[in-house]
PDB file of N, CA and C in Angstrom:
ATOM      1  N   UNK A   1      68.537  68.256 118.028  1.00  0.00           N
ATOM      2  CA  UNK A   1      69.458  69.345 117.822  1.00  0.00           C
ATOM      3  C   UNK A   1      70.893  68.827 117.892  1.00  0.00           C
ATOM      4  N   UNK A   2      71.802  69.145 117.404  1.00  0.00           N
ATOM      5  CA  UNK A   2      73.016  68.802 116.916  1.00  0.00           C
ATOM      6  C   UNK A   2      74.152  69.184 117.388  1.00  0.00           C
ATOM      7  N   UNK A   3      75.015  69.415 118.546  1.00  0.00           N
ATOM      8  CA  UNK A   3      75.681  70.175 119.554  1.00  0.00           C
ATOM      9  C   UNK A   3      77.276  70.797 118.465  1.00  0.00           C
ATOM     10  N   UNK A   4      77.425  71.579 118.241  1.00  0.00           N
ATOM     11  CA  UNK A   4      78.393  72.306 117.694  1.00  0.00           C
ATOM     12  C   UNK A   4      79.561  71.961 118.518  1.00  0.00           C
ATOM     13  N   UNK A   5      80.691  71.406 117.337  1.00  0.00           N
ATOM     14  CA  UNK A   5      82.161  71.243 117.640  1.00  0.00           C
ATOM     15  C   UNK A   5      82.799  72.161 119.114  1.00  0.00           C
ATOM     16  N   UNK A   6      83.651  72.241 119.763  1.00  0.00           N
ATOM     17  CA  UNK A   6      84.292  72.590 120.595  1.00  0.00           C
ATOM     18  C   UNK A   6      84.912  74.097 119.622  1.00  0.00           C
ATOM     19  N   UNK A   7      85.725  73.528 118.767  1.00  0.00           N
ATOM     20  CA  UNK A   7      86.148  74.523 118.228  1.00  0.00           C
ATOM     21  C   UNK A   7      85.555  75.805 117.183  1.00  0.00           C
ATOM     22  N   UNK A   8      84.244  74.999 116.984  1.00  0.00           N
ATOM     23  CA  UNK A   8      83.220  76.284 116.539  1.00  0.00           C
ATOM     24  C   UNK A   8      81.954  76.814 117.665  1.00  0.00           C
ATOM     25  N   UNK A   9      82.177  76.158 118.858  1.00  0.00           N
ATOM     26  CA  UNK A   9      82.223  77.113 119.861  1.00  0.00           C
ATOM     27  C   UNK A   9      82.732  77.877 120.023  1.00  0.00           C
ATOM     28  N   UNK A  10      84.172  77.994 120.179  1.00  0.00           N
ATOM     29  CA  UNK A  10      85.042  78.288 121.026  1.00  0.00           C
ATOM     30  C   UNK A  10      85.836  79.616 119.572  1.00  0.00           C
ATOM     31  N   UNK A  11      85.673  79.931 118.408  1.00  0.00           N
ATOM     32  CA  UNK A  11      85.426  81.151 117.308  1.00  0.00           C
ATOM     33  C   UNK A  11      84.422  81.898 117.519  1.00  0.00           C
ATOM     34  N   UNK A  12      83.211  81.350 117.753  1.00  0.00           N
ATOM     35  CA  UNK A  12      81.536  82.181 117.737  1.00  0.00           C
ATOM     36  C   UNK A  12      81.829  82.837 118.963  1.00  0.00           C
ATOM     37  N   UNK A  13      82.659  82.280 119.976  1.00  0.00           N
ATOM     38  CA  UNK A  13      82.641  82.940 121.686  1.00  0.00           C
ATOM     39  C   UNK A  13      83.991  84.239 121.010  1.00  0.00           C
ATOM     40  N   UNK A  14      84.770  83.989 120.433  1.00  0.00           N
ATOM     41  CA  UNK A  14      86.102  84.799 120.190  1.00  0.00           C
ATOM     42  C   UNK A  14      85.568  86.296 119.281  1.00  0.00           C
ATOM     43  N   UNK A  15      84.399  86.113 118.690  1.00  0.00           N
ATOM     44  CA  UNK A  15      83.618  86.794 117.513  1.00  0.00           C
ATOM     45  C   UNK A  15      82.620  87.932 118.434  1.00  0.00           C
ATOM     46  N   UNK A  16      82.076  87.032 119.567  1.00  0.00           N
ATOM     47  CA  UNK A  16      81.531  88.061 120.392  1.00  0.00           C
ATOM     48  C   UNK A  16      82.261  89.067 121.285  1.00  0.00           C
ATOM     49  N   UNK A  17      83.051  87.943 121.994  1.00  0.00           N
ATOM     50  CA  UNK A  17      84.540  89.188 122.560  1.00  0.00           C
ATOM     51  C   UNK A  17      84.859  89.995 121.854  1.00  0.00           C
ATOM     52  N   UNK A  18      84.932  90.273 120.832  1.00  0.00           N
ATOM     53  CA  UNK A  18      85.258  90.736 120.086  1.00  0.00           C
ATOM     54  C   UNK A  18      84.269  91.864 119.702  1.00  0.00           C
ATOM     55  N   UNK A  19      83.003  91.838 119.662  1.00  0.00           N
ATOM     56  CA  UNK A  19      82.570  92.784 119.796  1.00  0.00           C
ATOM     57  C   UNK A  19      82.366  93.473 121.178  1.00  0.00           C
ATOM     58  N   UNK A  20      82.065  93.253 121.933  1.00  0.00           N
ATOM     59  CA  UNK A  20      82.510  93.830 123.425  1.00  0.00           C
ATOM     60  C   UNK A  20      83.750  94.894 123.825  1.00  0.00           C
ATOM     61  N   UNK A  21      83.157  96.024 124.290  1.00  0.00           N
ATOM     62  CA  UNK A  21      84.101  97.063 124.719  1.00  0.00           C
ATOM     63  C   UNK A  21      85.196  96.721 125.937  1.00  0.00           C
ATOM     64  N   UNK A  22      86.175  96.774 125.787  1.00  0.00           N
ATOM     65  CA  UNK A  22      87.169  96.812 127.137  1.00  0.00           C
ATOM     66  C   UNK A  22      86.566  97.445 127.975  1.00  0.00           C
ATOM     67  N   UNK A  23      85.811  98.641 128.229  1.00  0.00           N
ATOM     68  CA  UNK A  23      84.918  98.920 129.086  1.00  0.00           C
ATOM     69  C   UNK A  23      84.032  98.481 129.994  1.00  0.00           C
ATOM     70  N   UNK A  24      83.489  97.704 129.038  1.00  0.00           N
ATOM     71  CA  UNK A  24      82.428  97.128 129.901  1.00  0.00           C
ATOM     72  C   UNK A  24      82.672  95.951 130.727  1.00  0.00           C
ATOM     73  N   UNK A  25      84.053  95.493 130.211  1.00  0.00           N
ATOM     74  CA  UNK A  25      84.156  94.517 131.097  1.00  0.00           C
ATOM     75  C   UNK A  25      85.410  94.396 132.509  1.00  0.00           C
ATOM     76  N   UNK A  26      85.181  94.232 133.618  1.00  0.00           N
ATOM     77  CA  UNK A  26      86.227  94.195 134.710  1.00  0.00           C
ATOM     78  C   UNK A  26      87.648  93.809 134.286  1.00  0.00           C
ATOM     79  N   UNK A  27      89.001  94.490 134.683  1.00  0.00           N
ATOM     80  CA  UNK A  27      89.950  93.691 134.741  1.00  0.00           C
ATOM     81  C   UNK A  27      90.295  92.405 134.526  1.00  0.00           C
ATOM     82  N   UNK A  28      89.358  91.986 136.172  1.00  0.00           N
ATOM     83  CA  UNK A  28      89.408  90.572 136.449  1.00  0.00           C
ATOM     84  C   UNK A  28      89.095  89.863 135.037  1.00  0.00           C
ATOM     85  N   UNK A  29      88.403  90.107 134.859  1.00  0.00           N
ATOM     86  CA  UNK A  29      87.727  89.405 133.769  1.00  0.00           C
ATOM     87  C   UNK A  29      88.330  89.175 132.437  1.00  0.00           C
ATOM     88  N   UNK A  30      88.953  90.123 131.991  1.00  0.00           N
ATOM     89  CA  UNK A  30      89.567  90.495 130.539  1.00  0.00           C
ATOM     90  C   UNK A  30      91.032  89.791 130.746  1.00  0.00           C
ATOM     91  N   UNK A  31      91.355  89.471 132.181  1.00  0.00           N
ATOM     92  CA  UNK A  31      92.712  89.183 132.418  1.00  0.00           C
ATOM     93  C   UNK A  31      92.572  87.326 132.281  1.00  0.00           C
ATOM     94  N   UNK A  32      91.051  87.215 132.717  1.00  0.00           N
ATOM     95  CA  UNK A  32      90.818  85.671 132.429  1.00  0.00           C
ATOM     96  C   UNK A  32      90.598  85.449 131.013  1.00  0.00           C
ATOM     97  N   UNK A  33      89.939  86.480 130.162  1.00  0.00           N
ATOM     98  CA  UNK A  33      89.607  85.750 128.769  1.00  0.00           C
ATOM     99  C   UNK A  33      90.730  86.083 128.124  1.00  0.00           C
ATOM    100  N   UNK A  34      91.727  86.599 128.615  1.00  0.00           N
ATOM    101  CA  UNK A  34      93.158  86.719 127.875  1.00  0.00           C
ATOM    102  C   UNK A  34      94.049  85.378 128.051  1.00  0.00           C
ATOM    103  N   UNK A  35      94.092  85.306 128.827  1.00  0.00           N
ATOM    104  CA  UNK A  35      94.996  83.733 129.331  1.00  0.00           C
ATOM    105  C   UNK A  35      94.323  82.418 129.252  1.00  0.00           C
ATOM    106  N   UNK A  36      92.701  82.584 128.819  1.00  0.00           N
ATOM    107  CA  UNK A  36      92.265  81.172 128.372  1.00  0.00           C
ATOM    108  C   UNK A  36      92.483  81.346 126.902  1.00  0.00           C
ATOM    109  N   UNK A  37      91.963  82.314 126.739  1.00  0.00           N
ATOM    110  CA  UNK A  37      92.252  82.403 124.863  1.00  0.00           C
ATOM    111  C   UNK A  37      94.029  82.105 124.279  1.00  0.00           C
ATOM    112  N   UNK A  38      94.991  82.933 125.609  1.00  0.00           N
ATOM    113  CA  UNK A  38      96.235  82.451 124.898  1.00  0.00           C
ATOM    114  C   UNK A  38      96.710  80.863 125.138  1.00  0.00           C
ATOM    115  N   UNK A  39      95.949  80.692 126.210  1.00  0.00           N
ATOM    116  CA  UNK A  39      96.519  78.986 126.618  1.00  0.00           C
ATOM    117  C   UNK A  39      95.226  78.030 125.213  1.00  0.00           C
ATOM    118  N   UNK A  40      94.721  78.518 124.765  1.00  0.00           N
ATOM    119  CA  UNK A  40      93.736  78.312 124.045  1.00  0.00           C
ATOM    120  C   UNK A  40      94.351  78.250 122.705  1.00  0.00           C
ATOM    121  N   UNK A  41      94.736  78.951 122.095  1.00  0.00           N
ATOM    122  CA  UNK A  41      95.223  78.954 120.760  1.00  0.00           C
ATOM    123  C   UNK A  41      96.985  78.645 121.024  1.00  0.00           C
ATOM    124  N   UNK A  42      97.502  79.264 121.930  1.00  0.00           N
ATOM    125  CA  UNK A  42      99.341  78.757 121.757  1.00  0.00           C
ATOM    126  C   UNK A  42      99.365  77.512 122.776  1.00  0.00           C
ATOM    127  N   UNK A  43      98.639  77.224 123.723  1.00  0.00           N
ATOM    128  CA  UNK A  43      98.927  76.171 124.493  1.00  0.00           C
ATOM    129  C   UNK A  43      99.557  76.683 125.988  1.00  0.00           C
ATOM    130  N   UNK A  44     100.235  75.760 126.251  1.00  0.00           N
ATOM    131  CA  UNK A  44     101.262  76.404 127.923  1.00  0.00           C
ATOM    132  C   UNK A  44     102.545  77.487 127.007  1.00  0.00           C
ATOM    133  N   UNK A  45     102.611  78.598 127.695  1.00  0.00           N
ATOM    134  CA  UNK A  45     103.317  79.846 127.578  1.00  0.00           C
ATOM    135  C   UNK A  45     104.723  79.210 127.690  1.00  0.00           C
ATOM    136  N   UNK A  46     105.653  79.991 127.060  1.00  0.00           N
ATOM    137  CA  UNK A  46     107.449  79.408 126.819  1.00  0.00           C
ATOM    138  C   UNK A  46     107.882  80.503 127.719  1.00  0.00           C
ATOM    139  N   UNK A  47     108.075  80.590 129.086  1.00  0.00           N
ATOM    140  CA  UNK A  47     108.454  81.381 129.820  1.00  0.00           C
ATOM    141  C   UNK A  47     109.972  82.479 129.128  1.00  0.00           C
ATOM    142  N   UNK A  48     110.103  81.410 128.604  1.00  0.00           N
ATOM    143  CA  UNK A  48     111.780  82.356 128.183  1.00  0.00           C
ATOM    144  C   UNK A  48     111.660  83.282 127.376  1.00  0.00           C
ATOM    145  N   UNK A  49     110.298  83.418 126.630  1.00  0.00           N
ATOM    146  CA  UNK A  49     109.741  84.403 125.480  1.00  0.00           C
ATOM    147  C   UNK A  49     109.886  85.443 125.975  1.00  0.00           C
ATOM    148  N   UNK A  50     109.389  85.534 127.502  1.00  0.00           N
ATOM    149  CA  UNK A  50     108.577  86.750 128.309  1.00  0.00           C
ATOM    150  C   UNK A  50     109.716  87.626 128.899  1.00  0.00           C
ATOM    151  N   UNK A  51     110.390  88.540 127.397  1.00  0.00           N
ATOM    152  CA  UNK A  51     111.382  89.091 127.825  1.00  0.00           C
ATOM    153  C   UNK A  51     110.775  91.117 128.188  1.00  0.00           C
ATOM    154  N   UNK A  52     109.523  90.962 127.597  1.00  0.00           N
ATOM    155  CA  UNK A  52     109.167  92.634 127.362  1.00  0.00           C
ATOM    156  C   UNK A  52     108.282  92.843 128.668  1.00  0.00           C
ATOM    157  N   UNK A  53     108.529  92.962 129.548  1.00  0.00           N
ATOM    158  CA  UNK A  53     108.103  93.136 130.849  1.00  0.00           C
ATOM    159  C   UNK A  53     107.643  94.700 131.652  1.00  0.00           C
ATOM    160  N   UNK A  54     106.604  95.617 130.879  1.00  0.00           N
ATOM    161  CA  UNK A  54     106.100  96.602 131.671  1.00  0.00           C
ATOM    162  C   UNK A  54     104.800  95.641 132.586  1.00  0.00           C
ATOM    163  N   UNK A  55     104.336  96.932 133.310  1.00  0.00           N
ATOM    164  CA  UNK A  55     103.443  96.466 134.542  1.00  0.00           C
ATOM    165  C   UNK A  55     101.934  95.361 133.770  1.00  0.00           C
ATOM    166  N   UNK A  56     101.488  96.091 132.463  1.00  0.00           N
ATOM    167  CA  UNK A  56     100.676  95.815 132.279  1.00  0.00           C
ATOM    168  C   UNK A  56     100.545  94.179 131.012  1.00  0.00           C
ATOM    169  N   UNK A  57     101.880  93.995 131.089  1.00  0.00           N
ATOM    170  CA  UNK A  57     102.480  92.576 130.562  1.00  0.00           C
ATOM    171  C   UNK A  57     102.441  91.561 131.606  1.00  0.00           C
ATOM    172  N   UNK A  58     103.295  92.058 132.762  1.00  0.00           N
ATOM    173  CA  UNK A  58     103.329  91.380 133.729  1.00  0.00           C
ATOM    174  C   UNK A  58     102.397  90.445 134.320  1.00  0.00           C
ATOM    175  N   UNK A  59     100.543  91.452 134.748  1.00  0.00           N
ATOM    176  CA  UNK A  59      99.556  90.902 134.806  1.00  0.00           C
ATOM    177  C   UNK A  59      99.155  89.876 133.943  1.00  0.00           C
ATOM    178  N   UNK A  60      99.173  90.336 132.748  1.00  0.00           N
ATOM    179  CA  UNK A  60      98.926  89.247 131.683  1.00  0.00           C
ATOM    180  C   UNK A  60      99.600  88.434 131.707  1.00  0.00           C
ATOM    181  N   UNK A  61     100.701  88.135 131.474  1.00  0.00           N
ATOM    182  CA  UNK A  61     101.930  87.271 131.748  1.00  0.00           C
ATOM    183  C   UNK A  61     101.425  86.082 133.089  1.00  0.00           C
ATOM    184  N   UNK A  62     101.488  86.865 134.408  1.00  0.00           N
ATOM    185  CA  UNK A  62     100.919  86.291 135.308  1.00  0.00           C
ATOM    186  C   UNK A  62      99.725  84.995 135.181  1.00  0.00           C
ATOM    187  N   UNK A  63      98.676  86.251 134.532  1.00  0.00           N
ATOM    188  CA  UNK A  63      97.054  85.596 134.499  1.00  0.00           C
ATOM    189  C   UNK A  63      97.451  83.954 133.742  1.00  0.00           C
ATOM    190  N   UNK A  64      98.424  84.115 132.731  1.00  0.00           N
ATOM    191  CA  UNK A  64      98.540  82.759 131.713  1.00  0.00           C
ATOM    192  C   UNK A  64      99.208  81.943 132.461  1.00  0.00           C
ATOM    193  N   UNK A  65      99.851  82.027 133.065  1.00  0.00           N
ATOM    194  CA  UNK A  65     100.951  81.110 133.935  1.00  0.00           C
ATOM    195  C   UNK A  65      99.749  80.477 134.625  1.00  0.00           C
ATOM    196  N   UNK A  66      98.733  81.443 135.402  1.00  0.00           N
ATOM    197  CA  UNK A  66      98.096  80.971 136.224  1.00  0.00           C
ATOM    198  C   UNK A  66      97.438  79.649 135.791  1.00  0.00           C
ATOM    199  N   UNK A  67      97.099  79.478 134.349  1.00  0.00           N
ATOM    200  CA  UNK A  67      95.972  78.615 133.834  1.00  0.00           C
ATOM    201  C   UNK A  67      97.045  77.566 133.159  1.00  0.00           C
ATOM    202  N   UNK A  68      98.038  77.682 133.084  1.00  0.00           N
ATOM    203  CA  UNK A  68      99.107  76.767 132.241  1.00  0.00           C
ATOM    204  C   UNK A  68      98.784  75.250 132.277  1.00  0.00           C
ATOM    205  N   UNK A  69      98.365  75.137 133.471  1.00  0.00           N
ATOM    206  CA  UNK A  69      98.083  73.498 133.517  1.00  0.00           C
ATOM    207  C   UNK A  69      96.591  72.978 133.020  1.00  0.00           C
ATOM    208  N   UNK A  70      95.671  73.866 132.087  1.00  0.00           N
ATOM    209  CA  UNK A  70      94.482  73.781 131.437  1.00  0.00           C
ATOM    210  C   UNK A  70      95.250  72.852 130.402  1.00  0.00           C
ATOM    211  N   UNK A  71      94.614  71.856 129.476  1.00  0.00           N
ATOM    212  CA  UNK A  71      94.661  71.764 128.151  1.00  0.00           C
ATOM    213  C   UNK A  71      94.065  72.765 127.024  1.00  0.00           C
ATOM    214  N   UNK A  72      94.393  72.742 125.603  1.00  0.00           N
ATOM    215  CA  UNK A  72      93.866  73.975 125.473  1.00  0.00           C
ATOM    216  C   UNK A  72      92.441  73.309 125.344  1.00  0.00           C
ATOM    217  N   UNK A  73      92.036  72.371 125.101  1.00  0.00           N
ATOM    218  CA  UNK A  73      90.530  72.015 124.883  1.00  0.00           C
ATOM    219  C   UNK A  73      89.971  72.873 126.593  1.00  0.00           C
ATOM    220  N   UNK A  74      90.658  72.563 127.639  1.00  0.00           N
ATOM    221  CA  UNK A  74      89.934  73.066 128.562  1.00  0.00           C
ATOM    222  C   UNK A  74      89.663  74.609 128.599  1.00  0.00           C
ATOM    223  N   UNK A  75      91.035  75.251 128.261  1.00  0.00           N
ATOM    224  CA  UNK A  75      90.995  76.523 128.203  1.00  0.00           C
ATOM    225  C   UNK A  75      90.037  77.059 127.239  1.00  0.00           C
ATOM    226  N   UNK A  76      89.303  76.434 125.933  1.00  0.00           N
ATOM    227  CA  UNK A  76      88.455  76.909 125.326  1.00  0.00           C
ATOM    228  C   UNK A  76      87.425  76.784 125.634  1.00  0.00           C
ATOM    229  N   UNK A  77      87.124  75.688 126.595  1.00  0.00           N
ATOM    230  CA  UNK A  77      85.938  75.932 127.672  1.00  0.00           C
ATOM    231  C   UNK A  77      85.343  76.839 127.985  1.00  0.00           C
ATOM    232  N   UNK A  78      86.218  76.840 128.922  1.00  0.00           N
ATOM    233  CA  UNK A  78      86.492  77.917 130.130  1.00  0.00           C
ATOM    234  C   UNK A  78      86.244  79.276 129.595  1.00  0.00           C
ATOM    235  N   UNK A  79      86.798  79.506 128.231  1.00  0.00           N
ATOM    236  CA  UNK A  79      86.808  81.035 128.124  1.00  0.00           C
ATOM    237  C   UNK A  79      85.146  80.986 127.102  1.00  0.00           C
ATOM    238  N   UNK A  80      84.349  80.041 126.629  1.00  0.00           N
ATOM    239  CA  UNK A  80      83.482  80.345 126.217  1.00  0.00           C
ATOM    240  C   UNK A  80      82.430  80.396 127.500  1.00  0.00           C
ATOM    241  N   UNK A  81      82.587  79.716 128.626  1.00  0.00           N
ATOM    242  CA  UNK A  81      81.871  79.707 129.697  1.00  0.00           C
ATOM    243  C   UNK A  81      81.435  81.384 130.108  1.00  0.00           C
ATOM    244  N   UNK A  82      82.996  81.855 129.973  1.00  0.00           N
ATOM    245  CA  UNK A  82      82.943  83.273 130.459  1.00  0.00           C
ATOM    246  C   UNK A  82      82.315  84.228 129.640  1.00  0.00           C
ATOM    247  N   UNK A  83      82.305  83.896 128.585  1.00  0.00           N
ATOM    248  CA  UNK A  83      81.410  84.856 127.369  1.00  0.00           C
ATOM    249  C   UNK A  83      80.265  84.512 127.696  1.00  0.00           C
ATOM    250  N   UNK A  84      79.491  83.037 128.075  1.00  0.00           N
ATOM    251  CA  UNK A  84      78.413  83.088 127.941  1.00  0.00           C
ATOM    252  C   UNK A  84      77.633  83.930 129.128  1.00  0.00           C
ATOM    253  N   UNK A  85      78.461  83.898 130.120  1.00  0.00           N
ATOM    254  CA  UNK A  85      78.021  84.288 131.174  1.00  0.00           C
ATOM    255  C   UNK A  85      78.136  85.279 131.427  1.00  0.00           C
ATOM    256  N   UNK A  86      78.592  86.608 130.409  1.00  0.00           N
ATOM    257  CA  UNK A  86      78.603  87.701 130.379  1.00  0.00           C
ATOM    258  C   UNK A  86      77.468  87.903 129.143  1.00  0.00           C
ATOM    259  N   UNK A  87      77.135  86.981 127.942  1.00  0.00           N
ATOM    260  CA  UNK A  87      76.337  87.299 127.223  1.00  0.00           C
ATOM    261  C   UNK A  87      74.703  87.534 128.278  1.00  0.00           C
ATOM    262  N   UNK A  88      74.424  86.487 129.297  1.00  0.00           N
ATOM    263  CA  UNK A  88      73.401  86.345 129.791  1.00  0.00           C
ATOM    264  C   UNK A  88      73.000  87.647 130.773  1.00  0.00           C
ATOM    265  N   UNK A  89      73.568  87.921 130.810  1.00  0.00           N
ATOM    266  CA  UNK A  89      73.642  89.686 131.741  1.00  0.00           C
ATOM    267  C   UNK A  89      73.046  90.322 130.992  1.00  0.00           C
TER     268      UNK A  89
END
């Protein structure tokens, strides 16, 4: 068997999120596949961007900072890890 690229992992995991309700999934959770996916596709966040600041930016904002020091190869890991492990539920 033939192990699929990182990065066509890491679409097939973005395709299922994607079908998944904000509902069903925790905060916690949506706040992690937000900040691996953005450290994932833009890389480490340009702090000076982060001028539009309500409460629910903030968190997000936060969550990415948190992971900044991922590469994005790691961050696409990481965030397919979390799909899978919500697919297996």
């Amino acid at each position: 068997m033939i192990e699929k690229d990182l990065d066509t992992r890491f679409i097939e995991a973005v395709a299922v999120a994607a079908e998944m309700l904000q509902s069903e999934l925790p905060q916690d959770v949506q706040l992690r596949l937000y900040a691996f996916y953005k450290q994932a596709t833009f890389g480490t966040m340009d702090y000076h961007q982060a001028s539009n600041y309500d409460l629910r930016n903030a968190f997000k904002t936060n969550a990415w900072m948190q992971i900044s020091h991922l590469s994005i190869d790691e961050a696409k890991e990481c965030y397919i890890e979390i799909i899978n492990s919500i697919n297996k539920k």
